[in-house]
Protein backbone atom coordinates (compact mmCIF):
# COMPACT_ATOMS: atom_id res chain seq x y z
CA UNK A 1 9.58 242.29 -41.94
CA UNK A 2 8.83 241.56 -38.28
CA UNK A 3 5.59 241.17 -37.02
CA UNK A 4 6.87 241.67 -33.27
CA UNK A 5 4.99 245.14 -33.27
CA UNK A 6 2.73 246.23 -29.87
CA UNK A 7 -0.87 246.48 -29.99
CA UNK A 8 -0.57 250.41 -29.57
CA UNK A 9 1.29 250.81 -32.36
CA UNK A 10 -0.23 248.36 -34.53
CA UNK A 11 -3.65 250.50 -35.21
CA UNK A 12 -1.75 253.12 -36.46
CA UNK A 13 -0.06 251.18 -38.76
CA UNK A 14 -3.10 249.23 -40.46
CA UNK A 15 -4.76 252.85 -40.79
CA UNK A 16 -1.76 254.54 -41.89
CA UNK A 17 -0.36 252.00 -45.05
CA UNK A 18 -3.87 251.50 -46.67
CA UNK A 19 -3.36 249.97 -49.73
CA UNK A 20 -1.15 252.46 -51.73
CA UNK A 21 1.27 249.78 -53.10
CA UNK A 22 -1.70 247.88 -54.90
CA UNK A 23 -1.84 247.82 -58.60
CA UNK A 24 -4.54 250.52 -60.06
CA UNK A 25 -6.98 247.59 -60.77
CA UNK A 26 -7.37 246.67 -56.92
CA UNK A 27 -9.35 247.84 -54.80
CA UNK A 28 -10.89 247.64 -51.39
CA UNK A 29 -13.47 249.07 -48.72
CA UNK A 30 -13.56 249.70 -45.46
CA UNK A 31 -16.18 248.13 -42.80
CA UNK A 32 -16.25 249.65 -39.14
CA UNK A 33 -18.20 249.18 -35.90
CA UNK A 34 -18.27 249.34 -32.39
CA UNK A 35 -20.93 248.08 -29.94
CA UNK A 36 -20.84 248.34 -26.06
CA UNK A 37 -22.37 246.09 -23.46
CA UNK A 38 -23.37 245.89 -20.06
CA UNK A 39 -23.82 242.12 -18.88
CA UNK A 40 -26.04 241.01 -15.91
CA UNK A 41 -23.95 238.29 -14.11
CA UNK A 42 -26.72 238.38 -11.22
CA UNK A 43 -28.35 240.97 -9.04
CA UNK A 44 -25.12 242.61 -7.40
CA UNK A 45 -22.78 242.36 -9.85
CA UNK A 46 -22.63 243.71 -13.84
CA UNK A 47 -19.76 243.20 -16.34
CA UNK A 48 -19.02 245.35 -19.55
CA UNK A 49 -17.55 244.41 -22.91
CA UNK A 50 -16.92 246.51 -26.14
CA UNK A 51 -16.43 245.04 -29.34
CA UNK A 52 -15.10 246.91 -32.14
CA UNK A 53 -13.72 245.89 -35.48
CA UNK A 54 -12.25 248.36 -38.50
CA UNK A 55 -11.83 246.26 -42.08
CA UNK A 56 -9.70 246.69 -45.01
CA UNK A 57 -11.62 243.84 -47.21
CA UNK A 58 -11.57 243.12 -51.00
CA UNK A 59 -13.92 244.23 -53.51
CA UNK A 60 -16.56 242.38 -55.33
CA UNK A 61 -14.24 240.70 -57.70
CA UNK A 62 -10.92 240.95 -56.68
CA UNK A 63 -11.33 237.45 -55.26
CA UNK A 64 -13.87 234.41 -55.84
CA UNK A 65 -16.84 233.64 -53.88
CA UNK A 66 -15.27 230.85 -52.41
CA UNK A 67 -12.26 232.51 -51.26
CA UNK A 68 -14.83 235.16 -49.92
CA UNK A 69 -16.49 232.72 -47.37
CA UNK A 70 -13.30 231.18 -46.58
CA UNK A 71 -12.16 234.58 -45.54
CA UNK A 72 -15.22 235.11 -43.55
CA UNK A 73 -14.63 231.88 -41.45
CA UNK A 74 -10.95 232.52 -40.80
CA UNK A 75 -11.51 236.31 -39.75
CA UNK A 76 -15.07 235.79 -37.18
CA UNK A 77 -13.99 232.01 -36.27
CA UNK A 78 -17.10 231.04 -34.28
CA UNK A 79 -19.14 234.54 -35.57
CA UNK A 80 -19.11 233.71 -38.99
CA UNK A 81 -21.86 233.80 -41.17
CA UNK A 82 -23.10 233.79 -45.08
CA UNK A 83 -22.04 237.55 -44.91
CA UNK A 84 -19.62 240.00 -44.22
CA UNK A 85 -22.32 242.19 -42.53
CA UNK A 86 -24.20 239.15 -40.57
CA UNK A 87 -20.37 238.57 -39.52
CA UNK A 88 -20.04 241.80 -38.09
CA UNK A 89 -23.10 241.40 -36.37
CA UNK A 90 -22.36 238.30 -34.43
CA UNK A 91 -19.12 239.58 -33.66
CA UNK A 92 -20.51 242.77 -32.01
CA UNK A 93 -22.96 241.01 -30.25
CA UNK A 94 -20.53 238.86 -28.43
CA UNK A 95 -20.19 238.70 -24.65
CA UNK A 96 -16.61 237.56 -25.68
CA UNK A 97 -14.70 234.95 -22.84
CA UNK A 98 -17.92 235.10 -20.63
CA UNK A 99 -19.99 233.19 -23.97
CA UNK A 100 -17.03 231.44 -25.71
CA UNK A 101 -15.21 230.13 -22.36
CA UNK A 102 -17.70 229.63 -19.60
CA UNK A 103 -19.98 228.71 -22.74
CA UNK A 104 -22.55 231.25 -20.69
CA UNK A 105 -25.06 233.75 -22.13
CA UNK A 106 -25.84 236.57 -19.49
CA UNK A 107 -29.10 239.28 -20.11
CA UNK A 108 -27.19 241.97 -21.80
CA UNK A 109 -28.01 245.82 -22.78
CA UNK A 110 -26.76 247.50 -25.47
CA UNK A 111 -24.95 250.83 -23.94
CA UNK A 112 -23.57 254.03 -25.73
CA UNK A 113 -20.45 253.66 -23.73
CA UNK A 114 -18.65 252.30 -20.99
CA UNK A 115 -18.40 254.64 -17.87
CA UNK A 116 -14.82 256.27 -17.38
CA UNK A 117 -14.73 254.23 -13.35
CA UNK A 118 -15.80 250.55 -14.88
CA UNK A 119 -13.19 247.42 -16.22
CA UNK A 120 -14.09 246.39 -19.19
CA UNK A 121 -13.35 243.14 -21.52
CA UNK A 122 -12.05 244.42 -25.07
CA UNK A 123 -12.13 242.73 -27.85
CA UNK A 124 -10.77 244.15 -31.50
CA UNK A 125 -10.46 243.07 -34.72
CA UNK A 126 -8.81 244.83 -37.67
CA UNK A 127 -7.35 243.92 -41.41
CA UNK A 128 -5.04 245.06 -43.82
CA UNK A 129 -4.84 244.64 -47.21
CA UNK A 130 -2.06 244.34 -49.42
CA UNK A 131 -1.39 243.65 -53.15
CA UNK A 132 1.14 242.54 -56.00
CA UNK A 133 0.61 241.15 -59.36
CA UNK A 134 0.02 237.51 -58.03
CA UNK A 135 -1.30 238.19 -54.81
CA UNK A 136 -3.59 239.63 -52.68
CA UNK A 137 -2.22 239.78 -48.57
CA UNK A 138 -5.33 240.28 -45.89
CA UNK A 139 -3.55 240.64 -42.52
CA UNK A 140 -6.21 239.66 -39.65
CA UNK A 141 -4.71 240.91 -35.94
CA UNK A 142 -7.31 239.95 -33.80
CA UNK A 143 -6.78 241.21 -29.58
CA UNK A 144 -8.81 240.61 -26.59
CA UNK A 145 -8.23 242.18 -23.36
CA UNK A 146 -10.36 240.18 -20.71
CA UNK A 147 -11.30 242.10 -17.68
CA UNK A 148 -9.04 242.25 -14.61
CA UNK A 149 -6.68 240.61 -16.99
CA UNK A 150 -2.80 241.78 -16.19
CA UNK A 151 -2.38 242.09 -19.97
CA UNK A 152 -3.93 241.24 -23.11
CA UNK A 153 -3.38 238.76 -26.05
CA UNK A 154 -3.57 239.30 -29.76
CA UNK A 155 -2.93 237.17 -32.51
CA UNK A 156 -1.75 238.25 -36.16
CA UNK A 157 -2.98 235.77 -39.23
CA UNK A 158 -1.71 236.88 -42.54
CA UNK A 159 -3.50 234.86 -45.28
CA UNK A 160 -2.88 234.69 -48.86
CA UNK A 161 -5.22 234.75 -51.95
CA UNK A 162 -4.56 234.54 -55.44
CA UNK A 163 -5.71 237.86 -57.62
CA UNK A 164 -9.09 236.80 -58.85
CA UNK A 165 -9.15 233.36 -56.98
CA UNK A 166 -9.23 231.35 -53.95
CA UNK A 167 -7.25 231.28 -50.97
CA UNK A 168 -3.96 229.57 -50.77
CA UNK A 169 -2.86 227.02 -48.22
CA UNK A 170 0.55 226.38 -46.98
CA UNK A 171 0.54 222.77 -48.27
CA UNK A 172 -0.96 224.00 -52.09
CA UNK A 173 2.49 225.10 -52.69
CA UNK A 174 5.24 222.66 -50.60
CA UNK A 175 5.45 219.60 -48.58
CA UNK A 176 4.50 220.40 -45.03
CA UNK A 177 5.68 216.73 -43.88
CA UNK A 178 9.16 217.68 -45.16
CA UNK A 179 9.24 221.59 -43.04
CA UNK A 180 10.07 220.60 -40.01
CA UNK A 181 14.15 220.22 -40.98
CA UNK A 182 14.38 223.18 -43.08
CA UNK A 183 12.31 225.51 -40.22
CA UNK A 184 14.94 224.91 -37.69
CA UNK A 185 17.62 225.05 -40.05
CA UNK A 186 16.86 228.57 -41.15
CA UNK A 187 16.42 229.70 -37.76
CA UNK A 188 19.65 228.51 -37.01
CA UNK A 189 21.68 229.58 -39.31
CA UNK A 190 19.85 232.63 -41.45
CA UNK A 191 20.92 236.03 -40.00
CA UNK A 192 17.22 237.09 -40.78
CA UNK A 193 15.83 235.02 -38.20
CA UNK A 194 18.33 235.31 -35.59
CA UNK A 195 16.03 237.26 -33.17
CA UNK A 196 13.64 234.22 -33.40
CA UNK A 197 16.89 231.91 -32.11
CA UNK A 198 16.85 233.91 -29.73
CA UNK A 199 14.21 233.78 -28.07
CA UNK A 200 12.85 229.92 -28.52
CA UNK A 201 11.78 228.29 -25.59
CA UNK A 202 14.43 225.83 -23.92
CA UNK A 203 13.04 222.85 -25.50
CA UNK A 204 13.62 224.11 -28.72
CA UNK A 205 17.09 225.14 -28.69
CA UNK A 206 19.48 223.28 -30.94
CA UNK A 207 16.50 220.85 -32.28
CA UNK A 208 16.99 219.69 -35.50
CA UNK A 209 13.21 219.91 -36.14
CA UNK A 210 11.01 222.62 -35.22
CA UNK A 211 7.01 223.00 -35.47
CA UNK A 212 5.44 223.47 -38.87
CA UNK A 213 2.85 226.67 -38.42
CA UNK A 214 0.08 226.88 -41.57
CA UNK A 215 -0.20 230.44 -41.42
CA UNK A 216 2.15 231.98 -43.97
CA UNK A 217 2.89 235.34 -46.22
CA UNK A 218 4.83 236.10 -49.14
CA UNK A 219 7.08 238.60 -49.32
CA UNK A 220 6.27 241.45 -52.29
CA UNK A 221 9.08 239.75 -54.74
CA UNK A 222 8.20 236.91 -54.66
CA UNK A 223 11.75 235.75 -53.22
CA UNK A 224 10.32 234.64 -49.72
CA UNK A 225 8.02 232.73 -47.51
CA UNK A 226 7.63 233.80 -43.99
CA UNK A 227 5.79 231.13 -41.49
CA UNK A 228 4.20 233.27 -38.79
CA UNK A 229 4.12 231.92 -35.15
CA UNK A 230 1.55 232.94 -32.62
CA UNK A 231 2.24 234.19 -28.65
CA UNK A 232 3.49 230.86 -26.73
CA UNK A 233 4.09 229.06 -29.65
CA UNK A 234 8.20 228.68 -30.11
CA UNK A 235 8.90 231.82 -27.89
CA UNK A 236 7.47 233.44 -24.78
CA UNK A 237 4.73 235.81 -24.97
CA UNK A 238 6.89 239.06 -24.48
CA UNK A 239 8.79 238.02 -27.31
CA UNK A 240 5.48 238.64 -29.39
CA UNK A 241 4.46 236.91 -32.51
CA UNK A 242 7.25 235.69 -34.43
CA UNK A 243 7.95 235.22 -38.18
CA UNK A 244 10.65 232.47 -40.06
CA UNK A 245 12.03 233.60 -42.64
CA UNK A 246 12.72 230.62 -45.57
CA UNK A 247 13.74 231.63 -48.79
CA UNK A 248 12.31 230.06 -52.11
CA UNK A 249 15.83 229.22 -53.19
CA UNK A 250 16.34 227.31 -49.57
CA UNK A 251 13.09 225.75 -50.33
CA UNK A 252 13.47 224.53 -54.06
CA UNK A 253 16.63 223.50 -52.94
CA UNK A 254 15.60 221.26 -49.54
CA UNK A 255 12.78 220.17 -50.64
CA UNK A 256 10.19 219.46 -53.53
CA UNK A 257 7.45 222.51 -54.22
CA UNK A 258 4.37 221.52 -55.63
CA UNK A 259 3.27 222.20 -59.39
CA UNK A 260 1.45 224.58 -58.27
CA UNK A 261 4.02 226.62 -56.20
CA UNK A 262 6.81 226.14 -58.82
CA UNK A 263 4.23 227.92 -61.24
CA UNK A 264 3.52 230.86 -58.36
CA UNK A 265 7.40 231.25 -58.21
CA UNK A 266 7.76 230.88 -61.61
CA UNK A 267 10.22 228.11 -61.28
């Protein structure tokens, strides 16, 4: 599975999958909003911004409290808060790059929508959830599109939680210092990730070490980690997010999993 799909596509998808794969015991709701703004940058000249965000989120339950709040601080970054709801609050009450670049705060009014002749910054956020016997998947694609911008920029953060626990972290389960090797060796040499060689910058052709990136999924059996690069990071930005495949068996076999990820992959 690629995540190197476009931004237009990419709401369809996270509306149209839902959850249908999850075992019966799992379950989830959905959070929406949308909030429009127009911003007072002085006496001749306004800027707008809409904020919207549509969440696939975890029952009560299906996760700890912990995990909960550490899910809230990964999804609103800088808008987080005790709650889900304060954190959609925040969020939609952003003046997006204007307050978290230029670190300003312009007089603002709340509008029912943006007129049809007016630029606007957009900013979006939207999860998925997803669901096996272990483990719980909430993908967070996050876009902005700043005004007068030539095109926008999105980010996609899968993160992984154990069924009825806390979150788990890329080093909970393998030795990040040893990663580096084993990255560039599966990129160049696993058919799977072929359209990643492909497209890595210059300076990381033929390197027999590549970046280690802590934002990971697991594939549904269990059989495969995926290490999930954001825009710039080995390729260029039309090459889209980009995803490294590295099998458990080229893992066990390169390098030494934790106690804790031997028992996940029942090793």
């Amino acid at each position: 599975m690629k995540y190197r799909v476009s931004i237009l596509l990419l709401a369809g998808v996270l509306l149209a999958v839902g959850c249908t794969q999850q075992p019966k015991e799992f379950a989830t709701r959905t959070v929406k909003g949308e909030r429009c703004w127009q911003l007072i940058i002085d006496d001749s000249t306004t800027s707008w911004v809409r904020n919207s965000y549509e969440l696939q989120w975890p029952q009560m339950g299906c996760i700890s409290s912990d995990a909960e709040r550490e899910l809230i601080k990964q999804v609103f970054g800088s808008y987080a808060d005790k709650s889900l709801h304060r954190s959609c609050e925040n969020f939609l009450n952003s003046q997006g790059l204007l307050e978290d670049v230029e670190e300003v705060h312009y007089p603002a009014y709340n509008v029912d929508a943006i007129p049809d002749t007016e630029m606007f910054t957009e900013q979006e956020i939207k999860t998925l959830c997803e669901a096996n016997e272990k483990l719980i998947t909430l993908t967070v694609t996050s876009y902005i599109f700043p005004e007068g911008a030539a095109h926008g920029s999105y980010d996609i953060m899968p993160i992984v939680i154990e069924r009825g626990g806390g979150i788990i972290h890329l080093a909970d389960i393998v030795d990040t210092n040893q990663l580096g090797p084993i990255v560039a060796r599966a990129v160049n040499k696993l058919p799977a990730n072929s359209d990643v060689k492909e497209c890595l910058f210059d300076e990381f052709q033929g390197q027999e070490s590549l970046p280690v990136s802590q934002v990971f999924s697991i594939s549904d059996a269990m059989d495969t980690v995926y290490m999930v690069y954001g825009l710039y990071w080995l390729t260029p930005y039309a090459c889209g997010v980009q995803e490294v495949a590295l099998p458990v068996n080229m893992l066990k076999e390169n390098m030494a999993l934790t106690d804790k990820g031997k028992k996940l992959f029942d090793l």
